[in-house]
C-alpha atoms as a PDB file:
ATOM      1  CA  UNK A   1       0.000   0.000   0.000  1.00  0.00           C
ATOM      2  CA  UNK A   2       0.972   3.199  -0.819  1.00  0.00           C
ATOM      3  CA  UNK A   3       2.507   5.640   2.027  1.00  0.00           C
ATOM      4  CA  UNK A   4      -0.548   7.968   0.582  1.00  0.00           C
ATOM      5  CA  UNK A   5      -3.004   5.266   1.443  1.00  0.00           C
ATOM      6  CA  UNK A   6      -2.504   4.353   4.500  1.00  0.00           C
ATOM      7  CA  UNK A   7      -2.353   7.907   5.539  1.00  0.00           C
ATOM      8  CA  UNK A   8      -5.278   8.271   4.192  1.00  0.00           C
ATOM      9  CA  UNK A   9      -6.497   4.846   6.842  1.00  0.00           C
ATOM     10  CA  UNK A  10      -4.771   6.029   9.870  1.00  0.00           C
ATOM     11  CA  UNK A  11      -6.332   9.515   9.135  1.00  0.00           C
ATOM     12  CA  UNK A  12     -10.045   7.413   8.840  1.00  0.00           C
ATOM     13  CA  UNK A  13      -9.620   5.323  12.146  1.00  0.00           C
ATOM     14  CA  UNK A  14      -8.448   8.510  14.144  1.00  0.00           C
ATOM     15  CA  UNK A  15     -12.132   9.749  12.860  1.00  0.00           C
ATOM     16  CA  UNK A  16     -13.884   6.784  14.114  1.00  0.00           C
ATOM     17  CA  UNK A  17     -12.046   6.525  17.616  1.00  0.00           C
ATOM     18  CA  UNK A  18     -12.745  10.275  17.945  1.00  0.00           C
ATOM     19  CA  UNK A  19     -16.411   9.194  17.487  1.00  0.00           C
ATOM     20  CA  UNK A  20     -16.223   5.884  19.302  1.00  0.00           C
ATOM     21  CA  UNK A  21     -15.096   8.443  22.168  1.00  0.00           C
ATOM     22  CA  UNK A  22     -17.511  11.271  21.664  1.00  0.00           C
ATOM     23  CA  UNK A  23     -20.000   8.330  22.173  1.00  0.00           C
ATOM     24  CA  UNK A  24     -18.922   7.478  25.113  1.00  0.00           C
ATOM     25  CA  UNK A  25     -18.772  11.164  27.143  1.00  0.00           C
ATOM     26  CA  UNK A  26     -22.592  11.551  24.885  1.00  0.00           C
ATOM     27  CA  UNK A  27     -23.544   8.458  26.789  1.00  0.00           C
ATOM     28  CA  UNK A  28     -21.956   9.914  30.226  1.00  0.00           C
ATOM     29  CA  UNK A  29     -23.254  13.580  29.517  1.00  0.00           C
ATOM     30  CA  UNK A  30     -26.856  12.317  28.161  1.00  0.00           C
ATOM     31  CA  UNK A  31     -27.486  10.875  32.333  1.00  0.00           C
ATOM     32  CA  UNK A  32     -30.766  12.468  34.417  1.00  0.00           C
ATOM     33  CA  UNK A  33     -28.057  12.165  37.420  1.00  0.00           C
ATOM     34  CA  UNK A  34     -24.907  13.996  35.334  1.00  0.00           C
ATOM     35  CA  UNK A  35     -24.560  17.412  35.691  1.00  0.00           C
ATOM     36  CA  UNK A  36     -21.273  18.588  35.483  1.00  0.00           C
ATOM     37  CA  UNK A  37     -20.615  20.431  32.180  1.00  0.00           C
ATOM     38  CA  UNK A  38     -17.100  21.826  32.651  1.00  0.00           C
ATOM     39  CA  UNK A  39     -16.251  17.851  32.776  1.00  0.00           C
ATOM     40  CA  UNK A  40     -17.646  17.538  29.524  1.00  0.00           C
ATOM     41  CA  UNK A  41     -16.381  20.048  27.850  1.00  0.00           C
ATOM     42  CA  UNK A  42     -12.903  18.810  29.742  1.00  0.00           C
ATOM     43  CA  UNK A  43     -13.092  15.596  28.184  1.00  0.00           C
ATOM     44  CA  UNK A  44     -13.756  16.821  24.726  1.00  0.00           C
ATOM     45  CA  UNK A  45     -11.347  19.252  24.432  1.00  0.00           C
ATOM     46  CA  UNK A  46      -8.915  16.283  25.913  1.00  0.00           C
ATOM     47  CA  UNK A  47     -10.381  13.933  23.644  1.00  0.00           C
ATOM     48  CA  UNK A  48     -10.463  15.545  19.826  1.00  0.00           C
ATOM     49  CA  UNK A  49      -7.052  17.667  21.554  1.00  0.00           C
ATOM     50  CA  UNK A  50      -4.901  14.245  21.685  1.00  0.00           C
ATOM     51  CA  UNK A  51      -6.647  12.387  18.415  1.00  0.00           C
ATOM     52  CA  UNK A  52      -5.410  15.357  16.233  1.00  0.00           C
ATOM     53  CA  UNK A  53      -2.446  15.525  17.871  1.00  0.00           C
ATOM     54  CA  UNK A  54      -1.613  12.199  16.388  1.00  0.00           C
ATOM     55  CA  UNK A  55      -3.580  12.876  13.059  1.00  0.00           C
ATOM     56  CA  UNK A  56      -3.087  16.324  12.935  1.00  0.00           C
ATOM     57  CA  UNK A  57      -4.324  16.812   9.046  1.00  0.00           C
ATOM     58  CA  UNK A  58      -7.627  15.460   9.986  1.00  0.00           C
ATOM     59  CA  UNK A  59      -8.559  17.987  12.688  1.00  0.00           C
ATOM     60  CA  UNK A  60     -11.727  19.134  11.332  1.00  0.00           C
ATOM     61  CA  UNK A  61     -13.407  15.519  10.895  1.00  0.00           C
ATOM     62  CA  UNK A  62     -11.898  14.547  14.340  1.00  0.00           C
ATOM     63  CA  UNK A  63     -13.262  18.019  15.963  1.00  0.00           C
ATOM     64  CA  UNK A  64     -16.628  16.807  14.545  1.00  0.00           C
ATOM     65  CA  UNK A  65     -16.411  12.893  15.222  1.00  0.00           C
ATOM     66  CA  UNK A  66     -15.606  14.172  18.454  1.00  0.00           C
ATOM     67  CA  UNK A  67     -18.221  16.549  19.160  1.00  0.00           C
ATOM     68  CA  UNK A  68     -21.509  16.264  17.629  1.00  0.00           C
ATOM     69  CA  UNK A  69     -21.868  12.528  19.202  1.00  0.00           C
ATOM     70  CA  UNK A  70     -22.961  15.044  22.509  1.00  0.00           C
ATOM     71  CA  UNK A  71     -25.511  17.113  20.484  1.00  0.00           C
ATOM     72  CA  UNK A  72     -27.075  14.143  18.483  1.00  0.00           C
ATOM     73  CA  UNK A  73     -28.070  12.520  22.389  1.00  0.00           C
ATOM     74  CA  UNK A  74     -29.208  15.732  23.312  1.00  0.00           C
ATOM     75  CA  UNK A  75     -31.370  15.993  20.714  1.00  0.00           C
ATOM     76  CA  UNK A  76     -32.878  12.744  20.559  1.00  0.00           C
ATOM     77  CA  UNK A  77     -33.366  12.497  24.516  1.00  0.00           C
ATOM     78  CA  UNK A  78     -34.629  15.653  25.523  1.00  0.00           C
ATOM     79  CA  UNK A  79     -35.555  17.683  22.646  1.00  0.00           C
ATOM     80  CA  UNK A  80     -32.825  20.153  23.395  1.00  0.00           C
ATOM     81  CA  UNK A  81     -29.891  21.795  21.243  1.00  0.00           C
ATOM     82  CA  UNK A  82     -28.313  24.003  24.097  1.00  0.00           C
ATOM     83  CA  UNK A  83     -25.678  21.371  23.518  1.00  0.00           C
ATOM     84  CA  UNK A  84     -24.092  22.572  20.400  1.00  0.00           C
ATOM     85  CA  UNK A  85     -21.613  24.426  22.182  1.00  0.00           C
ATOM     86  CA  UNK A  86     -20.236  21.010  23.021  1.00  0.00           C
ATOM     87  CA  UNK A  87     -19.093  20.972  19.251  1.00  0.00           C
ATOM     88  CA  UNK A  88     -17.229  23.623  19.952  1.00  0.00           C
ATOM     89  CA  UNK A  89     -15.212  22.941  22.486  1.00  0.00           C
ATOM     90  CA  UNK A  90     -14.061  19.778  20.709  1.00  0.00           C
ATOM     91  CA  UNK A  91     -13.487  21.839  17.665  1.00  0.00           C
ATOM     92  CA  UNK A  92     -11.176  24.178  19.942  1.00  0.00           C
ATOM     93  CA  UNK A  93      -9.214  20.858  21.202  1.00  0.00           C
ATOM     94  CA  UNK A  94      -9.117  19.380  17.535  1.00  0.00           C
ATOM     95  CA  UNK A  95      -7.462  22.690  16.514  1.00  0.00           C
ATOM     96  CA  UNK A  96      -5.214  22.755  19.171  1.00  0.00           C
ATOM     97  CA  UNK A  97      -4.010  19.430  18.753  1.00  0.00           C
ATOM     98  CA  UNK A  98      -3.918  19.709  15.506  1.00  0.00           C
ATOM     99  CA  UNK A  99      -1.350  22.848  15.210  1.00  0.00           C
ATOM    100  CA  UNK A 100       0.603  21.253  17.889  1.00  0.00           C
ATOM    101  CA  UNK A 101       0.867  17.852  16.324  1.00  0.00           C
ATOM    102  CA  UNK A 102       2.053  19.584  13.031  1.00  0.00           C
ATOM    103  CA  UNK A 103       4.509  21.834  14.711  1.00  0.00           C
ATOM    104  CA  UNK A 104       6.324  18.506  16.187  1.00  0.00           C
ATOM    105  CA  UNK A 105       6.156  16.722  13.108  1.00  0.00           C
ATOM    106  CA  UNK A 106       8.463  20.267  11.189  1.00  0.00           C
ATOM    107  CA  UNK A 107      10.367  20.347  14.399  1.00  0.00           C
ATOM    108  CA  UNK A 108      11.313  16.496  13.829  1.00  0.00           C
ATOM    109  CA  UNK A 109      12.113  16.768  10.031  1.00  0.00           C
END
């Protein structure tokens, strides 16, 4: 396989653990008994922060993956959008690990 194509895989199953994980804090977050949204918004900044940092040229998708998992349960639950800031904050992460994660890989070449 090419050095292209599998780029193009490891770039694909960063997206789909950043939404296997945005599942997971949707799942947590979605709870009657949770209510604690700076841990939230901790864990998805954390979250779509350390998956770009490893695929840093699929940011965007990963911000998204990450993010809009917590919105979608929201929605569906209870009806409510005031969620969407979730997206967000794992945008803000995805970024973040995204520019750092490319400024290691010039700093290495």
């Amino acid at each position: 396989m090419s050095e292209r194509g599998s780029g193009f895989l490891l770039d694909g199953a960063a997206v789909v653990a950043g939404l296997a994980a945005g599942t997971c804090i949707a799942y947590v977050d979605s709870r009657t008994t949770w209510d604690d949204a700076g841990v939230t918004a901790a864990a998805l900044v954390a979250a779509a922060g350390l998956f770009s940092l490893a695929r840093p040229r699929a940011w965007l998708a990963i911000g998204l993956a990450v993010g809009v998992p917590v919105v979608a349960f929201n929605v569906v639950r209870f009806g409510r959008w005031d969620s969407a800031i979730a997206t967000v904050f794992a945008l803000v992460g995805a970024g973040i690990g995204g520019s750092v994660g490319r400024a290691l890989r010039r700093s290495v070449a």
